[in-house]
N, C-alpha and C. Protein backbone atom coordinates (compact mmCIF):
# COMPACT_ATOMS: atom_id res chain seq x y z
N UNK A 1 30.49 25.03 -12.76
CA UNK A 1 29.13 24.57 -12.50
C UNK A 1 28.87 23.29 -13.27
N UNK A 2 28.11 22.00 -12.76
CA UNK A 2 27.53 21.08 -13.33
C UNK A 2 26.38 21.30 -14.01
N UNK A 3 26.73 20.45 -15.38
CA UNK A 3 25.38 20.78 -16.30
C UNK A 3 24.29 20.10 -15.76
N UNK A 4 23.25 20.79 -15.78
CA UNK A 4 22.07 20.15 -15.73
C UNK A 4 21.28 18.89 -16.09
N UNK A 5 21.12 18.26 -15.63
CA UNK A 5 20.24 16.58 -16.59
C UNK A 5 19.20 17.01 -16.95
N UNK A 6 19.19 16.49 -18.45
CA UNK A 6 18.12 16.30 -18.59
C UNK A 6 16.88 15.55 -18.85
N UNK A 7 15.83 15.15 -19.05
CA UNK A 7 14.95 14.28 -18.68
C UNK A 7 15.26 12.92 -19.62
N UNK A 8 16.33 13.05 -20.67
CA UNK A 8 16.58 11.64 -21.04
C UNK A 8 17.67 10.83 -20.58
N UNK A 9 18.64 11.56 -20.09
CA UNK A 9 19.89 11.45 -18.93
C UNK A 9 19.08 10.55 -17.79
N UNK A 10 18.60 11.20 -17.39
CA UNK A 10 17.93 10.24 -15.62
C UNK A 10 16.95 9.43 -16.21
N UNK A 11 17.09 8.00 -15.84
CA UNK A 11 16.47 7.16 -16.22
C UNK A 11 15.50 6.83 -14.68
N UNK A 12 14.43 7.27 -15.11
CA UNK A 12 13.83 7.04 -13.65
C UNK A 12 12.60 6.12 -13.78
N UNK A 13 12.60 5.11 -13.44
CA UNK A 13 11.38 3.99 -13.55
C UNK A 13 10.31 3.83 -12.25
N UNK A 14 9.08 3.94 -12.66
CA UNK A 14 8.29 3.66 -11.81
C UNK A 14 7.98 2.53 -10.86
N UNK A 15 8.37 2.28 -9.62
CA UNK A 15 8.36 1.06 -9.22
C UNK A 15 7.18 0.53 -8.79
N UNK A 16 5.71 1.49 -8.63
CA UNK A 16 5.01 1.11 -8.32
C UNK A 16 3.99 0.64 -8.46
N UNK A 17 3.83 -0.72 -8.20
CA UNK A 17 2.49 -1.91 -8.55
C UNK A 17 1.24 -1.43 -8.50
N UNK A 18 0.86 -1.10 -7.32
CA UNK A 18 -0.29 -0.73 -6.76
C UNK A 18 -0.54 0.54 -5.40
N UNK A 19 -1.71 1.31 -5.71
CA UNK A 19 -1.41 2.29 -5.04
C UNK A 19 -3.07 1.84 -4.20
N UNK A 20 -3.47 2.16 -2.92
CA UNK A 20 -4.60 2.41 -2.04
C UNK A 20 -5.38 3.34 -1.87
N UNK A 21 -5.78 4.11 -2.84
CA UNK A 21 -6.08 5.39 -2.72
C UNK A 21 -7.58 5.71 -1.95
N UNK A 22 -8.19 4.83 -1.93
CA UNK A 22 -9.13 5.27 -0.67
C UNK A 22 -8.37 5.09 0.83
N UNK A 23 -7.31 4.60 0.96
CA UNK A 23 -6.90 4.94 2.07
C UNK A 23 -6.78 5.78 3.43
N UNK A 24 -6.35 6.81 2.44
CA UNK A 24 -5.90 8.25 2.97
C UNK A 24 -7.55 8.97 2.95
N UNK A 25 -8.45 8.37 2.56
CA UNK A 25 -9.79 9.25 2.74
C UNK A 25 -10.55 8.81 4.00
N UNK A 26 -10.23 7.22 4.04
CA UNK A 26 -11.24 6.39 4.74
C UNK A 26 -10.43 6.63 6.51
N UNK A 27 -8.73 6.55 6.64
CA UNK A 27 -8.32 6.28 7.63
C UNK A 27 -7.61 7.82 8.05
N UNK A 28 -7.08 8.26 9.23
CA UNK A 28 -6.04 8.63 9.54
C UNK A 28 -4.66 7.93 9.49
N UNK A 29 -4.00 8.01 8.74
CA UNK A 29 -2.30 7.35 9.07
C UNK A 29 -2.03 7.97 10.14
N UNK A 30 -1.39 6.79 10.93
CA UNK A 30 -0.53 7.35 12.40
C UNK A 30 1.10 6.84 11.86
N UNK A 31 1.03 6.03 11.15
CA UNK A 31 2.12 5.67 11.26
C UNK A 31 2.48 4.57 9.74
N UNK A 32 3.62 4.67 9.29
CA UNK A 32 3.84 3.41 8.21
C UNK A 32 5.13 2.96 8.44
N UNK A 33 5.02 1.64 7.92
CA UNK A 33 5.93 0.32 7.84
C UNK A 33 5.90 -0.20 6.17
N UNK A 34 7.20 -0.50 6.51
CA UNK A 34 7.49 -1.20 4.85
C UNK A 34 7.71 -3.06 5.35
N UNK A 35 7.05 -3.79 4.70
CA UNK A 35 7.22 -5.66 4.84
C UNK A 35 7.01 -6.19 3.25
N UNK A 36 7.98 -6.89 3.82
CA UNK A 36 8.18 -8.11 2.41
C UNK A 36 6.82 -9.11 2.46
N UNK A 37 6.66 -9.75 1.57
CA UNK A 37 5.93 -10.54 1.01
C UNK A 37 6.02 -11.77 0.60
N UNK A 38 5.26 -13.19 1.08
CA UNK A 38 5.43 -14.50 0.85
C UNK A 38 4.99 -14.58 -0.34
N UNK A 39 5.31 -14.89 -1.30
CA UNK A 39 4.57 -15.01 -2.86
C UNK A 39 5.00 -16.80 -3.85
N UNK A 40 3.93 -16.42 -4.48
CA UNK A 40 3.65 -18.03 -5.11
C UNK A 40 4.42 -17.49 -6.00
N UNK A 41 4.61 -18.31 -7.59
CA UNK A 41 5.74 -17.72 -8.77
C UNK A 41 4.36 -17.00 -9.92
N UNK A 42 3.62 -17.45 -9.81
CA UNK A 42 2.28 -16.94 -10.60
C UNK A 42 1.64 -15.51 -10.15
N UNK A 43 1.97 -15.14 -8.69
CA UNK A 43 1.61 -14.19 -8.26
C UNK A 43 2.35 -13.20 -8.29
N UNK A 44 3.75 -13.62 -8.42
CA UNK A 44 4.92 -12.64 -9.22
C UNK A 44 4.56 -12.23 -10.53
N UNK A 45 4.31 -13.00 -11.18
CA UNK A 45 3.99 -12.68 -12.67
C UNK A 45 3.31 -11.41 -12.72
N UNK A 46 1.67 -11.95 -12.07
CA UNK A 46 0.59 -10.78 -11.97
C UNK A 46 1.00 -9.61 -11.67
N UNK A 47 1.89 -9.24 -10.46
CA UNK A 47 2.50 -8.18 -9.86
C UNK A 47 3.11 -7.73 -10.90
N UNK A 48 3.93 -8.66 -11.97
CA UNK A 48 4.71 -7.76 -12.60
C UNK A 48 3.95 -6.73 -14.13
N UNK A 49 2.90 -7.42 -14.27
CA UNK A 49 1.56 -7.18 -15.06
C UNK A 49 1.24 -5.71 -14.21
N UNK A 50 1.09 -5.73 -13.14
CA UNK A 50 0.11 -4.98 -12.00
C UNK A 50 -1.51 -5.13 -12.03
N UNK A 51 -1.72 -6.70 -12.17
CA UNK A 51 -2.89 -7.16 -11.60
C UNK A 51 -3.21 -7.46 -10.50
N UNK A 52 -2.65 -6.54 -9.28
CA UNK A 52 -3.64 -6.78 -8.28
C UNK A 52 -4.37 -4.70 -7.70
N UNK A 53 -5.20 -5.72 -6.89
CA UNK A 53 -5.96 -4.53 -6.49
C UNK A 53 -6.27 -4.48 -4.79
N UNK A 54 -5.71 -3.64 -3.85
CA UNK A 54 -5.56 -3.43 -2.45
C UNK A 54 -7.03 -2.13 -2.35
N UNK A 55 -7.54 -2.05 -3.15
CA UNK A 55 -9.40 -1.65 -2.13
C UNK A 55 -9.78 -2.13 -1.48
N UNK A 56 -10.14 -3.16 -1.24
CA UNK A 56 -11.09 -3.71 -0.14
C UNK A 56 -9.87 -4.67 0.84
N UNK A 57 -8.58 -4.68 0.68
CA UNK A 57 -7.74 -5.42 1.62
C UNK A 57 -7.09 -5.31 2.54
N UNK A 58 -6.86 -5.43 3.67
CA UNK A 58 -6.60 -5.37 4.78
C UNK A 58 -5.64 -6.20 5.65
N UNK A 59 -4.56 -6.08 6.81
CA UNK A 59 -3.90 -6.68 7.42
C UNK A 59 -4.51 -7.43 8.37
N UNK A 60 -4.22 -8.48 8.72
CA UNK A 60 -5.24 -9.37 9.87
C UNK A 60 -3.53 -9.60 10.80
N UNK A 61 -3.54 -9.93 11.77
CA UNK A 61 -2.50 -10.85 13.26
C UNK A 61 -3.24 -11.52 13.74
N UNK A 62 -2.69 -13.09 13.10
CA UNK A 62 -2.61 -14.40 13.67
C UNK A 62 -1.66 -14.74 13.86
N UNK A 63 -1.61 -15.59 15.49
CA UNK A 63 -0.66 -16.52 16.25
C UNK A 63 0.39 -15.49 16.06
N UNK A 64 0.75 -14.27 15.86
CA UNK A 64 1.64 -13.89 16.39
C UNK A 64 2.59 -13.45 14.94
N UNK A 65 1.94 -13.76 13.83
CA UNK A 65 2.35 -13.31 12.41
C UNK A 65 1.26 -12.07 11.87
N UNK A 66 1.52 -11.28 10.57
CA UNK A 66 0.65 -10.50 9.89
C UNK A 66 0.54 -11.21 8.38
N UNK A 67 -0.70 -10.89 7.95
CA UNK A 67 -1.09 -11.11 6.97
C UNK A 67 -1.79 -10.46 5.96
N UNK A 68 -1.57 -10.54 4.59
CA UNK A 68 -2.15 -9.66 3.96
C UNK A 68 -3.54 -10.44 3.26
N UNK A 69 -4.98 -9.74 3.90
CA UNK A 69 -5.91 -10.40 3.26
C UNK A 69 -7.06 -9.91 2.79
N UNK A 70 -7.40 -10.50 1.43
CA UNK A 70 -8.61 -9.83 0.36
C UNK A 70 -7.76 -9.27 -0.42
N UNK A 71 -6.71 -8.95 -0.74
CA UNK A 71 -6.23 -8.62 -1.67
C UNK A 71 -6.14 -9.37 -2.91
N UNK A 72 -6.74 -8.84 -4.20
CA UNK A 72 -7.17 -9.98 -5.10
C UNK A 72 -6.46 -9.35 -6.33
N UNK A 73 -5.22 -10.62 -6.69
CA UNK A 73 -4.02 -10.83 -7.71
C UNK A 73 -4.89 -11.99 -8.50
N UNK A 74 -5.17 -11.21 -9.84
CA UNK A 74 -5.68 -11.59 -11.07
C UNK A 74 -4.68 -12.31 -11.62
N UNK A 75 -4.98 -14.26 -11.40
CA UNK A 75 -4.35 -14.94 -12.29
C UNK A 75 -4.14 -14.24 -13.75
N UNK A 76 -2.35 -14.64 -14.37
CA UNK A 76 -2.33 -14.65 -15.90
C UNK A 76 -2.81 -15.29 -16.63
N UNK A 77 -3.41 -15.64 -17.73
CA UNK A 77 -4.15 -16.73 -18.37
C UNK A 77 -2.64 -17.48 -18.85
N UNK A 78 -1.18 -16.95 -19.12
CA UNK A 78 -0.70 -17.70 -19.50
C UNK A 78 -0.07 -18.56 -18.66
N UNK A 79 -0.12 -18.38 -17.56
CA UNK A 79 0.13 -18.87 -16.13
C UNK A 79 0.40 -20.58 -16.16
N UNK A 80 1.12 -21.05 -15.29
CA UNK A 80 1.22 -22.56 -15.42
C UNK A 80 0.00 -23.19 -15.72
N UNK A 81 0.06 -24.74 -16.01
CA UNK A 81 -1.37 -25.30 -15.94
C UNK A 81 -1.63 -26.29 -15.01
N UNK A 82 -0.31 -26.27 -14.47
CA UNK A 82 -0.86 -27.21 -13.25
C UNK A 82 -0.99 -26.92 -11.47
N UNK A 83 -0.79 -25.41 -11.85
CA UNK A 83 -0.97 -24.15 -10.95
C UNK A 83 -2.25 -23.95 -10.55
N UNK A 84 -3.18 -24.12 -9.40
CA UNK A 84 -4.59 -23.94 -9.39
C UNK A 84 -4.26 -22.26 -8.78
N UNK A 85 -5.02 -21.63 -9.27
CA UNK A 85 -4.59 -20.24 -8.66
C UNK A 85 -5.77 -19.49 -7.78
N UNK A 86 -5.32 -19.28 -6.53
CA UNK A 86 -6.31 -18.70 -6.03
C UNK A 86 -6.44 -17.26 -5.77
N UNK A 87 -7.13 -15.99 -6.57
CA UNK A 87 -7.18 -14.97 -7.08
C UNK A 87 -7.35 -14.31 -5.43
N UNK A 88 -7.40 -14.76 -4.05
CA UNK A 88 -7.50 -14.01 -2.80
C UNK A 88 -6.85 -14.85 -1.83
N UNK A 89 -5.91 -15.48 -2.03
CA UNK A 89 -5.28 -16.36 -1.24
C UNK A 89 -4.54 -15.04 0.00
N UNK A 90 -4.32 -15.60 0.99
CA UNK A 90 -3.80 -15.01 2.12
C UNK A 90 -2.38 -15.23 1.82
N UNK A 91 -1.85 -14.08 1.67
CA UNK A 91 -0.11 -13.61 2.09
C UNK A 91 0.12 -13.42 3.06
N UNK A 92 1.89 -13.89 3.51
CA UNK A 92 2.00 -14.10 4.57
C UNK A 92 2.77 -12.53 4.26
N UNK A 93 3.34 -11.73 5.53
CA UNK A 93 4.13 -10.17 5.27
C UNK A 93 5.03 -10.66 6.54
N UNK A 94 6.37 -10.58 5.88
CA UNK A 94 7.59 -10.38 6.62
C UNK A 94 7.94 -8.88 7.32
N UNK A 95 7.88 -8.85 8.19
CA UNK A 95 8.37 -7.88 9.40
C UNK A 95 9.82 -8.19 10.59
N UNK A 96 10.01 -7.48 11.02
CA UNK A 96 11.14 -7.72 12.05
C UNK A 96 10.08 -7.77 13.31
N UNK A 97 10.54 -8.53 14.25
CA UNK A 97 9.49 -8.95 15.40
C UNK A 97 9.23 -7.66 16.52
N UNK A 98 10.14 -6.69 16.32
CA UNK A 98 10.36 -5.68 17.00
C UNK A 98 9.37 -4.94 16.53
N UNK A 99 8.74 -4.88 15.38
CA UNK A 99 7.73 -4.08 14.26
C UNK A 99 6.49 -4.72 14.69
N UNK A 100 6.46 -5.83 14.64
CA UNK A 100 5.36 -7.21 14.55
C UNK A 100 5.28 -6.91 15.92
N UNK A 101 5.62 -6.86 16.92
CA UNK A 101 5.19 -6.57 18.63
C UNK A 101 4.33 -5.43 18.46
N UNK A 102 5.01 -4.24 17.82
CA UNK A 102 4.45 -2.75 18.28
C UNK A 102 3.31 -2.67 17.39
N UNK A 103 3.03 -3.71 16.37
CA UNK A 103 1.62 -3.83 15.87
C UNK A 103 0.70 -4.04 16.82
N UNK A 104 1.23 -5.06 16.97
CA UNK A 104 0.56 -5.96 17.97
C UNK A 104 -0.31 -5.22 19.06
N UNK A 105 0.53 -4.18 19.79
CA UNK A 105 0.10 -3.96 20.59
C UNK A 105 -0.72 -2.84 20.46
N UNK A 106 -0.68 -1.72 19.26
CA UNK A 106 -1.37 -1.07 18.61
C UNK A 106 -2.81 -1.52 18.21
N UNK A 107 -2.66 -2.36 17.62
CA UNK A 107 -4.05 -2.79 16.95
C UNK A 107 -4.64 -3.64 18.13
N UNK A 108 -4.34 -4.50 19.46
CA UNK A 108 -5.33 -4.64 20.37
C UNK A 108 -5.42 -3.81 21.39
N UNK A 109 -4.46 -2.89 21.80
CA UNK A 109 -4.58 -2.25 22.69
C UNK A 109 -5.67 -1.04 22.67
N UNK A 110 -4.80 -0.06 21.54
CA UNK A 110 -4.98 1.16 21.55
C UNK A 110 -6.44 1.22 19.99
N UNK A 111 -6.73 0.17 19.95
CA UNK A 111 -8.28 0.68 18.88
C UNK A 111 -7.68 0.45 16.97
N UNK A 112 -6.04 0.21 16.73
CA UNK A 112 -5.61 0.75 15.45
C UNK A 112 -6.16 -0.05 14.26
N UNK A 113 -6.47 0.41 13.65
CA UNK A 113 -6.18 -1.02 12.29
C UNK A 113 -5.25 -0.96 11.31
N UNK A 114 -4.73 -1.81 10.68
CA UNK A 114 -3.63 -2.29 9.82
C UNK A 114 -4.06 -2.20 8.39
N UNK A 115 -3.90 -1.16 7.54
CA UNK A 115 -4.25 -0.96 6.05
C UNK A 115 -2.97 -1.40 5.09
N UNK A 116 -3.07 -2.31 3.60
CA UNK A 116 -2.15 -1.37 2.99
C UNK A 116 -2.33 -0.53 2.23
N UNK A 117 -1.36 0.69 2.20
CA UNK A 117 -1.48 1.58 1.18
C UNK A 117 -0.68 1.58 0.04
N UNK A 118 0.09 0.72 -0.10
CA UNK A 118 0.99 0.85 -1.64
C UNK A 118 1.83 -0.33 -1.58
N UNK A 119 2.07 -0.86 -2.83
CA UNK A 119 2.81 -2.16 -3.37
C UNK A 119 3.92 -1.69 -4.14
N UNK A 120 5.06 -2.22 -4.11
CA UNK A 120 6.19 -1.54 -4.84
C UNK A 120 7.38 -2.23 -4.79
N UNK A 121 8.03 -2.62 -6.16
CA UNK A 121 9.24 -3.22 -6.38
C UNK A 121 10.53 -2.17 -5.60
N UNK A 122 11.73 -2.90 -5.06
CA UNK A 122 12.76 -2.89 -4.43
C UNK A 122 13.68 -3.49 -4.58
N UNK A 123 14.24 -3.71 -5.24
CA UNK A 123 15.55 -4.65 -5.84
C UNK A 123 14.95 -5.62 -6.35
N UNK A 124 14.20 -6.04 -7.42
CA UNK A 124 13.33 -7.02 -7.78
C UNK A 124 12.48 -7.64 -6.64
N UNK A 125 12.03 -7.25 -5.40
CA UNK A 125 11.38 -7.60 -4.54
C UNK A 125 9.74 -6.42 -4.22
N UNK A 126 9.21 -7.41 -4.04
CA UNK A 126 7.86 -7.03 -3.62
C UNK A 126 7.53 -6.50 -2.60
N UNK A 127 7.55 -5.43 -2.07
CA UNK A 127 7.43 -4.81 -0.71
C UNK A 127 5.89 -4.09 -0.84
N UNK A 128 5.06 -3.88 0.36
CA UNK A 128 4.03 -3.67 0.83
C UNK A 128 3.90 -2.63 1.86
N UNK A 129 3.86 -1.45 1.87
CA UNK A 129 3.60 -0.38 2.69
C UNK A 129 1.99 -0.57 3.13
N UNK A 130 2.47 -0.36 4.85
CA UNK A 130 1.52 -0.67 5.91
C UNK A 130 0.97 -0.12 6.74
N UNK A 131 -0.01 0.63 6.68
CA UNK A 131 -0.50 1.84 7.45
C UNK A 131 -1.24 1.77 9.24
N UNK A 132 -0.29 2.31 9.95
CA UNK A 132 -1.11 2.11 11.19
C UNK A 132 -2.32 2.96 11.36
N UNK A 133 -3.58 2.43 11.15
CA UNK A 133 -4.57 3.79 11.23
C UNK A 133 -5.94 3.71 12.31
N UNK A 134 -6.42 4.80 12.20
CA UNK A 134 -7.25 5.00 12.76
C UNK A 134 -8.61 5.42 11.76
N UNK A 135 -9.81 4.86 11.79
CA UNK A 135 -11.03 5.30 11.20
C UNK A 135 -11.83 6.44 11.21
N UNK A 136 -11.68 7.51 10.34
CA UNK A 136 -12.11 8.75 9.97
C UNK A 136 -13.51 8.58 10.12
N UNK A 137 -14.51 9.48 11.32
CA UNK A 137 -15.72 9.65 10.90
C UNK A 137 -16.26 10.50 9.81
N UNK A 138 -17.34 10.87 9.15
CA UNK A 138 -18.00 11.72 8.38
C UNK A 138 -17.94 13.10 8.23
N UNK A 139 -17.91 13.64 9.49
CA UNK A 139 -17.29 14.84 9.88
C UNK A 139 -16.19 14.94 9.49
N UNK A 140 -14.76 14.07 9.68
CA UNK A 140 -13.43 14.31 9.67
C UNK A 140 -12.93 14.48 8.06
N UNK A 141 -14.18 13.48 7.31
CA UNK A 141 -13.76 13.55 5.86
C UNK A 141 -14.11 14.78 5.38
N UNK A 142 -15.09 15.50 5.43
CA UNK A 142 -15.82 16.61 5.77
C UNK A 142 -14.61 17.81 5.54
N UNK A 143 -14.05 17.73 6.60
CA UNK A 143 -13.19 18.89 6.91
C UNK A 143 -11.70 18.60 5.92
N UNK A 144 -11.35 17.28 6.04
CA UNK A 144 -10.27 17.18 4.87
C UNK A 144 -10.52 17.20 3.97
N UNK A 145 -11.32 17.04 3.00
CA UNK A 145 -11.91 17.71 2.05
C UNK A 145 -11.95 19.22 2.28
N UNK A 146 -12.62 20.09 2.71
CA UNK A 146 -12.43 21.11 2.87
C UNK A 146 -11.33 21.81 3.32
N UNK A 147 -10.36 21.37 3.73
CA UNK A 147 -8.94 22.04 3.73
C UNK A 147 -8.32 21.44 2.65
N UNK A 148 -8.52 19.88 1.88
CA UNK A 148 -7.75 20.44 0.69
C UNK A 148 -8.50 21.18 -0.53
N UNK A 149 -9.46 21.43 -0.29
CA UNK A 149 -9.84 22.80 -1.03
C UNK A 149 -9.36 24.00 -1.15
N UNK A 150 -8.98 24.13 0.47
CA UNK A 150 -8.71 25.30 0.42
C UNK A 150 -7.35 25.97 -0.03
N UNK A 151 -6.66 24.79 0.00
CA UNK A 151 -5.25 24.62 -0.02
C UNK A 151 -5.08 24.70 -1.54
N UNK A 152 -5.97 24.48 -2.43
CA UNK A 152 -5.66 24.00 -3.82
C UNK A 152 -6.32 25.75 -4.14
N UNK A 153 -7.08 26.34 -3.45
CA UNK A 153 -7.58 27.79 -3.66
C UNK A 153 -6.78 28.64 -3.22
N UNK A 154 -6.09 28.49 -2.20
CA UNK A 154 -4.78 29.12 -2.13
C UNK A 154 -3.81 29.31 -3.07
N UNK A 155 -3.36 28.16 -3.89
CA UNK A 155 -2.39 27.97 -4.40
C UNK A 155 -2.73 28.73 -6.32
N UNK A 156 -3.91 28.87 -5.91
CA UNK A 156 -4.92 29.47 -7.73
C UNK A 156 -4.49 30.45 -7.60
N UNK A 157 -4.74 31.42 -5.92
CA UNK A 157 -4.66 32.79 -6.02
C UNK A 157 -3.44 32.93 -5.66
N UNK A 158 -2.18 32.02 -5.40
CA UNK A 158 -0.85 32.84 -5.12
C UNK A 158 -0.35 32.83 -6.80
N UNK A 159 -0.86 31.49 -7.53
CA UNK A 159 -0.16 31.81 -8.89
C UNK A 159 -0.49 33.01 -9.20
N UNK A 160 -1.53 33.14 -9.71
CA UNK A 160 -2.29 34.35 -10.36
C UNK A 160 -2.38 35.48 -9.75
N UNK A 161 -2.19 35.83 -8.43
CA UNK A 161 -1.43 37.56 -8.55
C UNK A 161 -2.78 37.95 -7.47
């Protein structure tokens, strides 16, 4: 039998920048995509800080590209000085065109919108998880909330006997 690891053996590092957590309240996920990211060298920095924040930001398709926009990456103060930095500048998001079509046709066809939900290093690269969703009414939050209630009351009374 192989010995067991233990937690100082596995070196396991967190890769992740930024997480969306109203996401999953506000939308239904139908679907996710992982895309790379056009980045300035100052906006690397921040990322590597984890100064940015994806609440209020959203995917837009122009001319036939996606973009990541409102997402607001908090210049470093030690940052170049001849760097003007713009704290909501529009990113461009690399996709394969085969991905970039079936957006496409999602978000004008069929009603979808384009969220992200999470930022996260990948071989020293910046990747952006991309949510195909749909908008949860009042009711719907309603009830997911109430099933994960119930689910977390389930799980009280299977520990405890």
């Amino acid at each position: 039998m192989a010995a067991k690891k233990s937690k100082k053996d596995s070196k396991q590092t967190d890769n992740t920048i930024a997480v969306n957590r109203q996401a999953s309240h506000e939308y239904f996920i139908e679907e996710q995509f992982e895309a790379g990211l056009v980045l300035e060298g100052w906006e690397v920095k921040s990322l590597r800080d984890g100064r940015i924040q994806l609440k209020e930001s959203y995917v837009d398709i122009r001319r036939g590209e996606a973009w990541l926009c409102g997402a607001h990456v908090s210049p470093m103060l030690s940052a170049s000085t001849h760097v003007n930095p713009d704290a909501v500048r529009r990113k461009k998001l690399l996709l394969h065109r085969r991905e970039l079509s079936r957006l496409i046709g999602s978000v004008e066809r069929k009603g979808f919108t384009l969220i992200p939900l999470s930022m996260y290093w990948v071989r020293g690269r910046a990747k952006l998880k991309i949510g195909l969703a749909k908008g949860k009414k009042l009711h719907d939050k309603r009830a997911t909330a109430k099933d994960k209630d119930w689910q977390r009351e389930k799980a009280r009374v299977m520990k405890h006997g």
